[in-house]
C-alpha atoms as a PDB file:
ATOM      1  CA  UNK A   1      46.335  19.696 -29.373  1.00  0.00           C
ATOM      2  CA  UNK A   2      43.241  20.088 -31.340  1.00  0.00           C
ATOM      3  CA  UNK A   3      42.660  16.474 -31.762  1.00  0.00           C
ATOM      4  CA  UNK A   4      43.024  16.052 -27.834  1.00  0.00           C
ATOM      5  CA  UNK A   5      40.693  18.935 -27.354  1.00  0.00           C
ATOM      6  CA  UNK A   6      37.891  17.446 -29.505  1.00  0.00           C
ATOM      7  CA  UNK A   7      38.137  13.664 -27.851  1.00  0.00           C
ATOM      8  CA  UNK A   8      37.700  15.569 -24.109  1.00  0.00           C
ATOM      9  CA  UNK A   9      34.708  17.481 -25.909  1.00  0.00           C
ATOM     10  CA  UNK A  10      33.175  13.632 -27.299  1.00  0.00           C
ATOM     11  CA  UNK A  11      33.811  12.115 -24.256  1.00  0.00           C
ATOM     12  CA  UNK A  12      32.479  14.126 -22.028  1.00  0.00           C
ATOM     13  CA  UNK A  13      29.250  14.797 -24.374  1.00  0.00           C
ATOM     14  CA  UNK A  14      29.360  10.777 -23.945  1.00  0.00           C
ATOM     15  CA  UNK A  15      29.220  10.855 -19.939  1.00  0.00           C
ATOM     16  CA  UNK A  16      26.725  13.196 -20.204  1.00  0.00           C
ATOM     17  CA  UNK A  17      24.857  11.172 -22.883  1.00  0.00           C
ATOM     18  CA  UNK A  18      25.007   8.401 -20.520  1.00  0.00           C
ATOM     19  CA  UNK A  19      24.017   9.771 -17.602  1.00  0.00           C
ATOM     20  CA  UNK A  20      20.664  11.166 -19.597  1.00  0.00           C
ATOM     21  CA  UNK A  21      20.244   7.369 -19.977  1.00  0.00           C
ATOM     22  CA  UNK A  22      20.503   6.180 -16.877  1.00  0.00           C
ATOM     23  CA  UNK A  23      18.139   8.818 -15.622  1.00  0.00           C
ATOM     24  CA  UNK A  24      15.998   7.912 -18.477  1.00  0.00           C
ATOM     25  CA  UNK A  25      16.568   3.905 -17.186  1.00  0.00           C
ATOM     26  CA  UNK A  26      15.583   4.651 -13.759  1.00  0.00           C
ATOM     27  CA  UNK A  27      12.449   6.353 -14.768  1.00  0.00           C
ATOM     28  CA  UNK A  28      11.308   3.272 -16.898  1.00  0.00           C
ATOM     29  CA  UNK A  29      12.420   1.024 -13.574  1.00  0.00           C
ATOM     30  CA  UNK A  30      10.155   2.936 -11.366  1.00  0.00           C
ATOM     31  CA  UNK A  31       7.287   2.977 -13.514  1.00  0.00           C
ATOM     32  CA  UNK A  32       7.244  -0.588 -13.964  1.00  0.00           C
ATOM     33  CA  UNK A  33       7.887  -0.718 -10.104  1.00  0.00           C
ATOM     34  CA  UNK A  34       4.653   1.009  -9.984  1.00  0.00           C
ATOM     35  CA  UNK A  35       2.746  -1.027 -12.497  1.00  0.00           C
ATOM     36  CA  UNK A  36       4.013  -4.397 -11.093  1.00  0.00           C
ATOM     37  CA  UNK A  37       2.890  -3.542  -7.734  1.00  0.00           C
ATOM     38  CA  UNK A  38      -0.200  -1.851  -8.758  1.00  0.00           C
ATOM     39  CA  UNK A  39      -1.407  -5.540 -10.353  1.00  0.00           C
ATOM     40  CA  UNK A  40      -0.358  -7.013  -7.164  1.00  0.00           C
ATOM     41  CA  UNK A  41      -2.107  -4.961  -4.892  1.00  0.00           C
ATOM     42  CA  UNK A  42      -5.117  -5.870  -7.323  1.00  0.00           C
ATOM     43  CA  UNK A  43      -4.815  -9.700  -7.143  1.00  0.00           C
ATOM     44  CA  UNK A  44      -4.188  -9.472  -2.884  1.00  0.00           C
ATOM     45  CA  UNK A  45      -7.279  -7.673  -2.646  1.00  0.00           C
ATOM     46  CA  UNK A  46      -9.431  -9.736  -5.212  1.00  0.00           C
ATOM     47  CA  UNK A  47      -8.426 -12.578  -3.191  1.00  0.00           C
ATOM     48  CA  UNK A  48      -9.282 -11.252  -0.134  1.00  0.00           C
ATOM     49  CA  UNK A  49     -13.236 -10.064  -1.743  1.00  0.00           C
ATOM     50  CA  UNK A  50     -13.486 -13.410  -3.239  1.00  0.00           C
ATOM     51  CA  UNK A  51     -12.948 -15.292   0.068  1.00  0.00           C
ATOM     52  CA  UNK A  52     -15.055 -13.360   1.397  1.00  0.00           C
ATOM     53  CA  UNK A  53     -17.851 -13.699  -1.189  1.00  0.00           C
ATOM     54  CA  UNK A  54     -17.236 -17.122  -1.597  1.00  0.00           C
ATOM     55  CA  UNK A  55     -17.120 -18.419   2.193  1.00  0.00           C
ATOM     56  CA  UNK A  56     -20.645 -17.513   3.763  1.00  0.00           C
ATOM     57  CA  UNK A  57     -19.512 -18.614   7.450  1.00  0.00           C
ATOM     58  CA  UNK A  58     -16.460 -15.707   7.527  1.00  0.00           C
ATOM     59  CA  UNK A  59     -18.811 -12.914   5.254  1.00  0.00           C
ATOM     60  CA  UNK A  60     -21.188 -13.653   8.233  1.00  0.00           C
ATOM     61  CA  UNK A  61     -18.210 -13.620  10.575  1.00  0.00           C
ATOM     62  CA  UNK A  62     -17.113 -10.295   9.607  1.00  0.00           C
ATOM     63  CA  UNK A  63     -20.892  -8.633   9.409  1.00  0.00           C
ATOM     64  CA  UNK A  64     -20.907  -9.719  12.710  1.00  0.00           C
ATOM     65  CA  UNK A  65     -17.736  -7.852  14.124  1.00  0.00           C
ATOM     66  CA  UNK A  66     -18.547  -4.854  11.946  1.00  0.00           C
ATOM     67  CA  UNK A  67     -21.590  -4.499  14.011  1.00  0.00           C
ATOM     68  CA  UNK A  68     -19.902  -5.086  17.364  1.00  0.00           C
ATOM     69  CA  UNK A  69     -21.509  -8.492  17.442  1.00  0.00           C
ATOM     70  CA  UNK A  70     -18.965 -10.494  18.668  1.00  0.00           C
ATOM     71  CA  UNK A  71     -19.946 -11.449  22.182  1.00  0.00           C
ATOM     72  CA  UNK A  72     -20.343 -15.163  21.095  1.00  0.00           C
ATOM     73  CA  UNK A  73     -17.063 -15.541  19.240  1.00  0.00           C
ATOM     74  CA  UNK A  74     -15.491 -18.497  20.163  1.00  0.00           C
ATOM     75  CA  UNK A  75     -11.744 -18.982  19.559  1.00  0.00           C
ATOM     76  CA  UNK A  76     -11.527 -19.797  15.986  1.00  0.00           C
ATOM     77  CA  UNK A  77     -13.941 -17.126  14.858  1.00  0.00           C
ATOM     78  CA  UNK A  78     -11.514 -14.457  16.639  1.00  0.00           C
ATOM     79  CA  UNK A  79      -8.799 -15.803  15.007  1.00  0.00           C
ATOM     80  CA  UNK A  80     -10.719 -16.092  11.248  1.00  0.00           C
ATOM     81  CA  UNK A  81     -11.959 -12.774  11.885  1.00  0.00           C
ATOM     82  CA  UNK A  82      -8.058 -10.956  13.110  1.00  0.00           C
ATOM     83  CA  UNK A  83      -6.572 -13.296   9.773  1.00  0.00           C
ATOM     84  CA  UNK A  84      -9.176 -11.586   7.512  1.00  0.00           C
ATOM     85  CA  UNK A  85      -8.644  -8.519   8.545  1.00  0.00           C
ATOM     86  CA  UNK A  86      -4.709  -8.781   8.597  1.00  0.00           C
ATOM     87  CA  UNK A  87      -4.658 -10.071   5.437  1.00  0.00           C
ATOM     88  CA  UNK A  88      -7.106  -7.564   4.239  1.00  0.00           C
ATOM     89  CA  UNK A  89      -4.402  -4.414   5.349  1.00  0.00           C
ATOM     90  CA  UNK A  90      -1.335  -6.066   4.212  1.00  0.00           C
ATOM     91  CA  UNK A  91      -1.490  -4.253   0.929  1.00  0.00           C
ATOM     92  CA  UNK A  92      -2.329  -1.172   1.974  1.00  0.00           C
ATOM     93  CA  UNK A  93       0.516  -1.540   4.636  1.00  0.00           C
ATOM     94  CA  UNK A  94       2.780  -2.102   1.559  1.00  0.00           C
ATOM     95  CA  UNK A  95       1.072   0.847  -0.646  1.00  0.00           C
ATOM     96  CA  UNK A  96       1.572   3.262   2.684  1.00  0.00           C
ATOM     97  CA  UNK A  97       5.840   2.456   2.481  1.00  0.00           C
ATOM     98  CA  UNK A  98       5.817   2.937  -1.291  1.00  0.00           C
ATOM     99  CA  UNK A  99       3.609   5.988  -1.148  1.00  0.00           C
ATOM    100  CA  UNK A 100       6.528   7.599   1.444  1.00  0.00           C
ATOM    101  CA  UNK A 101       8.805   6.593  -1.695  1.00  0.00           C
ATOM    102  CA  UNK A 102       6.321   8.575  -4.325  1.00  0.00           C
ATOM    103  CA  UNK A 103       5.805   5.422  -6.035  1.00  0.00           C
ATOM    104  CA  UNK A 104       1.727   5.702  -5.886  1.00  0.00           C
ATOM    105  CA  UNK A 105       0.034   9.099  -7.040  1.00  0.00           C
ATOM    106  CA  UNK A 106      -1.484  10.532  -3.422  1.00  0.00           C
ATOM    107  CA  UNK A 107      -5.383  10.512  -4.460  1.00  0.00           C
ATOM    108  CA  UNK A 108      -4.706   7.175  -5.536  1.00  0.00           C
ATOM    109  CA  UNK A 109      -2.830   6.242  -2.211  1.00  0.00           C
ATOM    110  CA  UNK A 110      -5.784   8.183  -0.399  1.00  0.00           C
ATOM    111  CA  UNK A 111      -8.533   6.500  -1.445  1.00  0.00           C
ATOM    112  CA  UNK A 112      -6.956   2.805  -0.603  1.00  0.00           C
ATOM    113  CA  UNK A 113      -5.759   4.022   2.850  1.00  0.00           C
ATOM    114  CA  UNK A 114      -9.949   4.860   3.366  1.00  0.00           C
ATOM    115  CA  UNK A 115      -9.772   1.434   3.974  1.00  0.00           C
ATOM    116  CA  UNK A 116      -6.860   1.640   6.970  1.00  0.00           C
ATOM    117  CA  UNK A 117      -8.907   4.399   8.227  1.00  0.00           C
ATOM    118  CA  UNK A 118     -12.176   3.120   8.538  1.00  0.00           C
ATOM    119  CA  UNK A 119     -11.075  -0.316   9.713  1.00  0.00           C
ATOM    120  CA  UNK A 120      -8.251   1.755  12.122  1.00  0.00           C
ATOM    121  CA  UNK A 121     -11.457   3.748  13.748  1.00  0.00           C
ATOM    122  CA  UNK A 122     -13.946   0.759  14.172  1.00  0.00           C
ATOM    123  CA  UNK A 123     -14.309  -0.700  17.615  1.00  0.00           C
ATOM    124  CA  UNK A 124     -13.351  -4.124  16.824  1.00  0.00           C
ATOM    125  CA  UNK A 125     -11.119  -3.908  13.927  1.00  0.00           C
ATOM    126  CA  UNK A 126      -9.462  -0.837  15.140  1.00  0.00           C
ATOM    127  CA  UNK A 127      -7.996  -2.921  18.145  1.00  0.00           C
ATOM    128  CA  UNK A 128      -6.716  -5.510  15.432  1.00  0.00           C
ATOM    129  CA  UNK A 129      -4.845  -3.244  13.534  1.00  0.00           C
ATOM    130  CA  UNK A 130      -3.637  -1.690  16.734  1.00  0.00           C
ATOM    131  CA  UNK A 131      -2.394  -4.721  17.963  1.00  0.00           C
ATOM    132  CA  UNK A 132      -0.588  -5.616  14.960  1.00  0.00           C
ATOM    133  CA  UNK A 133       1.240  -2.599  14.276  1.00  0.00           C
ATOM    134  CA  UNK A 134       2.785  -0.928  16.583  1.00  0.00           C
ATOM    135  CA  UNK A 135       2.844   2.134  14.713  1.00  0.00           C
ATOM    136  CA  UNK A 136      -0.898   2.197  13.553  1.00  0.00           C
ATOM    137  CA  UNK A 137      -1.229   5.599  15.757  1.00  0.00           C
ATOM    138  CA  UNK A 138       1.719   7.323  13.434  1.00  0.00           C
ATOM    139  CA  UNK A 139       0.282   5.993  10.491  1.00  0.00           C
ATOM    140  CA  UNK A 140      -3.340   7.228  10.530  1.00  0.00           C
ATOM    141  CA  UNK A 141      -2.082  10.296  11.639  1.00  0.00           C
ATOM    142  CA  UNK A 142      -0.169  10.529   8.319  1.00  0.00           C
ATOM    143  CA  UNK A 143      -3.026   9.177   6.176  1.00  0.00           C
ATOM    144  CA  UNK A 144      -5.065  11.990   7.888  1.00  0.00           C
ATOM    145  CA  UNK A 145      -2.575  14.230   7.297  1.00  0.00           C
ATOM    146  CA  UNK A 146      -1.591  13.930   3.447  1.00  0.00           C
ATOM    147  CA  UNK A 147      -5.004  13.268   2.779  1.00  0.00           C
ATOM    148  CA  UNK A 148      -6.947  16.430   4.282  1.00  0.00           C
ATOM    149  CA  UNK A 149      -4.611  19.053   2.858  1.00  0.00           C
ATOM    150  CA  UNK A 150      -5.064  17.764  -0.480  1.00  0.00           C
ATOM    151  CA  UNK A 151      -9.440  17.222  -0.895  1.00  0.00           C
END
């Protein structure tokens, strides 16, 4: 009797053993989650400064539309122009699903979604992004939301 008593007392000290280390586990997973797509979100948006930077016909493109200059646009600059600025919110798209996850720390998240926001309000941009997603509306009204309460 005592011997079965002591082996329901080890193995349940092992299931709870275990279960510290899968809790454990799943902290390491998410962190390196975090990291991973942390050095991803840094290479998308290097790319996106450097073709910029390096490509003087879009950098002027883009001056242009951020001053509303865009009357002259002829097909292909439109469509350089939407591309660019697509490509330039599909991380912070990404960081906005994993931030409803808590995978990105909130003044982190905040200060990339400045990005969203200012492109979201600006004349030209702002009907790009609205275009594109269909639930641009819901998401500045989160950004504005989480970010507000918390300066």
């Amino acid at each position: 009797m005592k011997f079965e008593r002591l082996i329901t007392i080890i193995t349940n000290l092992a299931v709870v053993a275990g279960m510290v280390l899968v809790v454990f586990e799943l902290q390491q997973n998410r962190e390196a989650i975090q990291i991973a797509h942390q050095l991803s979100l840094a290479g998308l948006i290097s790319q996106a400064h450097l073709a910029v930077a390096s490509e003087q016909e879009l950098a002027d493109l883009i001056a242009r539309a951020k001053r509303n200059d865009t009357q002259n646009f002829s097909p292909a600059d439109i469509e350089r122009v939407n591309q660019w600025a697509l490509a330039f919110l599909e991380p912070r798209i990404s960081s906005y699903h994993l931030r409803s996850n808590e995978f990105i720390v909130l003044e982190d998240w905040c200060d990339l979604m400045r990005d969203f926001t200012d492109l979201y309000r600006h004349p030209y941009f702002g009907a790009i992004v609205k275009s594109d997603l269909s639930y641009a509306d819901a998401i500045m009204a989160d950004i504005e939301n989480r970010c507000t309460v918390n300066k």
